[in-house]
Structure formats: structure tokens, C-alpha cells
N, C-alpha and C. Protein backbone atom coordinates (compact mmCIF):
# COMPACT_ATOMS: atom_id res chain seq x y z
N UNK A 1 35.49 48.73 5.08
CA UNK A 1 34.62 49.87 4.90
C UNK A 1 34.90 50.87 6.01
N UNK A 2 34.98 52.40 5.49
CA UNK A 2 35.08 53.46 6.58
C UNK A 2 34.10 54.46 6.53
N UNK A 3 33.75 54.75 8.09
CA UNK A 3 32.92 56.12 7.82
C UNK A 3 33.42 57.35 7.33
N UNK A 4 33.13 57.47 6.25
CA UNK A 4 33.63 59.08 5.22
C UNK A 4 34.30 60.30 6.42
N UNK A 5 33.21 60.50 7.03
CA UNK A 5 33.39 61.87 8.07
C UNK A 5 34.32 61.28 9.01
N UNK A 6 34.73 60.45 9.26
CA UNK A 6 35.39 60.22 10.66
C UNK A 6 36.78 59.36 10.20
N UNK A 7 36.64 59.01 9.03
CA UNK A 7 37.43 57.92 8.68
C UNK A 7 38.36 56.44 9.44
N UNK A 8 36.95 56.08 10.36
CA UNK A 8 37.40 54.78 10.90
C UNK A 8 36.60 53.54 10.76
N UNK A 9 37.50 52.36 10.38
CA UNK A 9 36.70 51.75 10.06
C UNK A 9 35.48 51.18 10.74
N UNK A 10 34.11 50.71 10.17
CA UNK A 10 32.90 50.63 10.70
C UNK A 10 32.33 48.74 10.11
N UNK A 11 32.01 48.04 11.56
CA UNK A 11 31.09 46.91 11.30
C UNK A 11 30.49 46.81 10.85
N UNK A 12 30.36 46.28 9.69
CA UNK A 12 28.28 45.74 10.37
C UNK A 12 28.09 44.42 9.63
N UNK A 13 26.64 44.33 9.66
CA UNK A 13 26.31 43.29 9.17
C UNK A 13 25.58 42.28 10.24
N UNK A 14 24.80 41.17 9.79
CA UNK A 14 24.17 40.74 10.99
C UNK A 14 25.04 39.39 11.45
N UNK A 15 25.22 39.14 12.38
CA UNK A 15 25.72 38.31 13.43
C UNK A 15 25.43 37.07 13.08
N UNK A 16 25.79 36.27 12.19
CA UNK A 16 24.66 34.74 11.69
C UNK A 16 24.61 33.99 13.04
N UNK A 17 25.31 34.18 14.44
CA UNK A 17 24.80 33.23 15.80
C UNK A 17 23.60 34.37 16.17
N UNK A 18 23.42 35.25 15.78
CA UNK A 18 22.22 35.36 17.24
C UNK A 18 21.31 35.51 16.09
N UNK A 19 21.11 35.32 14.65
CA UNK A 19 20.12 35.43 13.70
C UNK A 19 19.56 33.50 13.93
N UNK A 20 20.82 32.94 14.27
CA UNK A 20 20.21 31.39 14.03
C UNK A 20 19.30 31.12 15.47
N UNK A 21 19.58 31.88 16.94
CA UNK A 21 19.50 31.84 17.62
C UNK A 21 17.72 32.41 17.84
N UNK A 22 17.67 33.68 16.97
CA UNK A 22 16.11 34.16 16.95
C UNK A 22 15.89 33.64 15.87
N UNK A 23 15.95 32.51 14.88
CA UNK A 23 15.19 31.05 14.37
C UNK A 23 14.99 30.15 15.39
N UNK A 24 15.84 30.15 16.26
CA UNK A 24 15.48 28.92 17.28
C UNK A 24 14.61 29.42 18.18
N UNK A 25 14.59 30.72 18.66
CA UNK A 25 13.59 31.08 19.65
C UNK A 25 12.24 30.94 19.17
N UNK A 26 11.96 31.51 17.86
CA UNK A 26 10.75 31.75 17.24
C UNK A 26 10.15 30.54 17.10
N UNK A 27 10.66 29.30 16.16
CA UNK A 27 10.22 28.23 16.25
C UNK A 27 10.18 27.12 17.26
N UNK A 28 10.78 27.52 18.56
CA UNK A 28 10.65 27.03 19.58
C UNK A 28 9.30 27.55 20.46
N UNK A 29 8.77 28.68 19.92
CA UNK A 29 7.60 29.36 20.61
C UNK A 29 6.53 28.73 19.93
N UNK A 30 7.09 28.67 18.38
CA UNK A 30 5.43 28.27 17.48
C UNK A 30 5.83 26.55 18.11
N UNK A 31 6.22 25.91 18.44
CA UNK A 31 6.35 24.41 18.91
C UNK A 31 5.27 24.62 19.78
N UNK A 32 5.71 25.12 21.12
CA UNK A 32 5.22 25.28 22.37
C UNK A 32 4.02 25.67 22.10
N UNK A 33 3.41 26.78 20.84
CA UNK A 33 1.83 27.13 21.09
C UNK A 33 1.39 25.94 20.52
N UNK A 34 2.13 25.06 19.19
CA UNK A 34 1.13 23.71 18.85
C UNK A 34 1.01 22.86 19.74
N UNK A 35 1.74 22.64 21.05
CA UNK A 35 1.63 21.76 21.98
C UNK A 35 0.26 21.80 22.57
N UNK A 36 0.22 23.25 23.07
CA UNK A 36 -0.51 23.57 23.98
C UNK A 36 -2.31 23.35 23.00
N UNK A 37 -2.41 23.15 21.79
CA UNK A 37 -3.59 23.45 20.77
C UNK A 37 -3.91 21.87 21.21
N UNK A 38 -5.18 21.72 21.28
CA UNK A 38 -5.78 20.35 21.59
C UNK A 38 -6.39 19.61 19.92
N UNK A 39 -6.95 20.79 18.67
CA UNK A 39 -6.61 20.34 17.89
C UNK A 39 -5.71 20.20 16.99
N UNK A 40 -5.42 18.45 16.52
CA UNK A 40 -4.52 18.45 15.54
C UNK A 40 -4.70 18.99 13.88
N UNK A 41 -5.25 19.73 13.47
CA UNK A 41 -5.30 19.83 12.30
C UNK A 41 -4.52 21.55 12.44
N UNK A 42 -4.77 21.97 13.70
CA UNK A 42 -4.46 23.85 14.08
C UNK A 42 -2.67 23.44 14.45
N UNK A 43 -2.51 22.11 15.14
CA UNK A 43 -1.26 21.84 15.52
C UNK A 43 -0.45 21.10 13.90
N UNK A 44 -0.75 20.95 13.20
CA UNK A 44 0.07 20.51 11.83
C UNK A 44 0.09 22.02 10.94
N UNK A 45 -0.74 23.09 11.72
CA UNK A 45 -1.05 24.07 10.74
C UNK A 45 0.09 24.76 11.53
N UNK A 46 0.29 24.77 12.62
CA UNK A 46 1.51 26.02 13.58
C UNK A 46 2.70 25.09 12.93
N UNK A 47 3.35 23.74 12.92
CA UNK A 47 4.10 23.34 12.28
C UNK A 47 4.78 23.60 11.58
N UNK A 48 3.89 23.72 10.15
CA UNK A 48 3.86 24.25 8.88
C UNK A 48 4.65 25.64 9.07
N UNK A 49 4.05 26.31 9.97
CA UNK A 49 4.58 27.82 10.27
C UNK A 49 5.97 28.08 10.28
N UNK A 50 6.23 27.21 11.63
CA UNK A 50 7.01 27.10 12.44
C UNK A 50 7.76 26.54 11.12
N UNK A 51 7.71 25.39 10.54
CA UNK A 51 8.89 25.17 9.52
C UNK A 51 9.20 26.53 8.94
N UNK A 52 8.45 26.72 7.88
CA UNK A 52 8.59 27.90 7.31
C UNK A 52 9.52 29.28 7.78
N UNK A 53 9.20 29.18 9.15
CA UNK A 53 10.13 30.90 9.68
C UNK A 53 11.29 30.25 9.73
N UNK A 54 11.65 29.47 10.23
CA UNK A 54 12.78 28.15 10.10
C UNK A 54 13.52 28.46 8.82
N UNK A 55 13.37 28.22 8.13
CA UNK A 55 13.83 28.16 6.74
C UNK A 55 13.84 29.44 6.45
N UNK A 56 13.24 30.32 6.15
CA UNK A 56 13.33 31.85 6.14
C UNK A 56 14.63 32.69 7.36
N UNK A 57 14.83 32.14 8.58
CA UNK A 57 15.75 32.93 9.13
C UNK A 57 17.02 32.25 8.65
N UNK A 58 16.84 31.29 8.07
CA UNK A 58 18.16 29.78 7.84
C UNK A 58 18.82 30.74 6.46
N UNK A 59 17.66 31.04 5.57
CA UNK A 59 18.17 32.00 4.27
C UNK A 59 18.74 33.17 4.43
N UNK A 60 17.90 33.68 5.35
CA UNK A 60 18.67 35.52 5.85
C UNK A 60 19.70 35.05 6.32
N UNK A 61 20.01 34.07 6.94
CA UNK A 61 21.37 34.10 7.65
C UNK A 61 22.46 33.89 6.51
N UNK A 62 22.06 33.23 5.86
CA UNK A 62 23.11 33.05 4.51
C UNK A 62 23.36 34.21 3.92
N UNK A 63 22.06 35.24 3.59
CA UNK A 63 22.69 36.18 2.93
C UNK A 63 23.04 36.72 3.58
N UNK A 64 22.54 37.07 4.68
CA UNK A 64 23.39 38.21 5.61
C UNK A 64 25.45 37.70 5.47
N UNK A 65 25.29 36.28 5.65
CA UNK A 65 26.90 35.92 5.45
C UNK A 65 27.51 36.18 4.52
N UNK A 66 26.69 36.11 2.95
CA UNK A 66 27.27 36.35 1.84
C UNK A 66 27.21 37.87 1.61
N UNK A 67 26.30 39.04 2.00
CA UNK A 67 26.43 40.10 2.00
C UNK A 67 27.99 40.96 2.77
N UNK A 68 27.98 39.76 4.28
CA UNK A 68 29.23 40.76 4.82
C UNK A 68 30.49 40.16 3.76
N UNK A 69 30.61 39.11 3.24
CA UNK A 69 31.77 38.65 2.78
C UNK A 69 31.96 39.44 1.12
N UNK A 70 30.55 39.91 0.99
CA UNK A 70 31.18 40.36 -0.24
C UNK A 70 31.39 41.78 0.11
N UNK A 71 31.17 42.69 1.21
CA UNK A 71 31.27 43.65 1.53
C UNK A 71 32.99 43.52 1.80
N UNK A 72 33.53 42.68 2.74
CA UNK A 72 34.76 42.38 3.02
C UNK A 72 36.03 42.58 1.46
N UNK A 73 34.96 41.81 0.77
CA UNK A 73 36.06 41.76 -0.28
C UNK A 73 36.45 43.19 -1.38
N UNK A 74 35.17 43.89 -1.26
CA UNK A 74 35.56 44.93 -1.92
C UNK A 74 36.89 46.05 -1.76
């Protein structure tokens, strides 16, 4: 891919290490606040969370991979 006006080619796309990297930060924070929760029913509930964004940055990262590769191939 090139920028029209300048005609050189241009990156993009997201980085799948530092997208897996802010999954690991995020659910490493929701860990740390269920630690700190004295009840367990609020600490199985941040869990839950914490899985969830987990799995959600795990998907963006895929598409983001399959977006640059199909960008590549055009």
C-alpha cells in the first residue's frame, strides 16, 4: 500500500506483540484488583472480567493479523 500524494509506501496495522502485551497488562491489573477484594463472590466476578478482556484482545489480535495479511496480499 502507498500514500497517493507522496507515493511511498505506508505501514500499518496493529503490532499483534504489544496488542498481546496490553491483554497481559489489563488482565494482570483485573488479577491484582481480585486479589486485593476480600470478597469471594466480587473476586470470581473480576475473574470473569478479566477472562473475558483476555479473549477479546486474543480476537483483535487475530484480526488485526488477518486484516494486515490480507491488506499485504492485495
Amino acid at each position: 500500500m502507498t500514500d497517493t500524494k507522496k507515493n511511498v509506501p505506508v505501514s500499518g496495522g496493529v503490532n499483534p506483540v504489544m496488542a498481546a502485551v496490553a491483554g497481559a497488562v489489563v488482565a494482570g491489573v483485573a488479577v491484582a484488583g481480585a486479589m486485593a477484594m476480600s470478597n469471594q463472590d466480587n473476586q470470581e466476578k473480576v475473574k470473569a472480567v478479566a477472562n473475558t478482556v483476555v479473549d477479546k484482545a486474543q480476537k483483535l489480535e487475530t484480526i488485526a493479523k488477518n486484516a494486515v495479511d490480507d491488506v499485504k496480499n492485495i
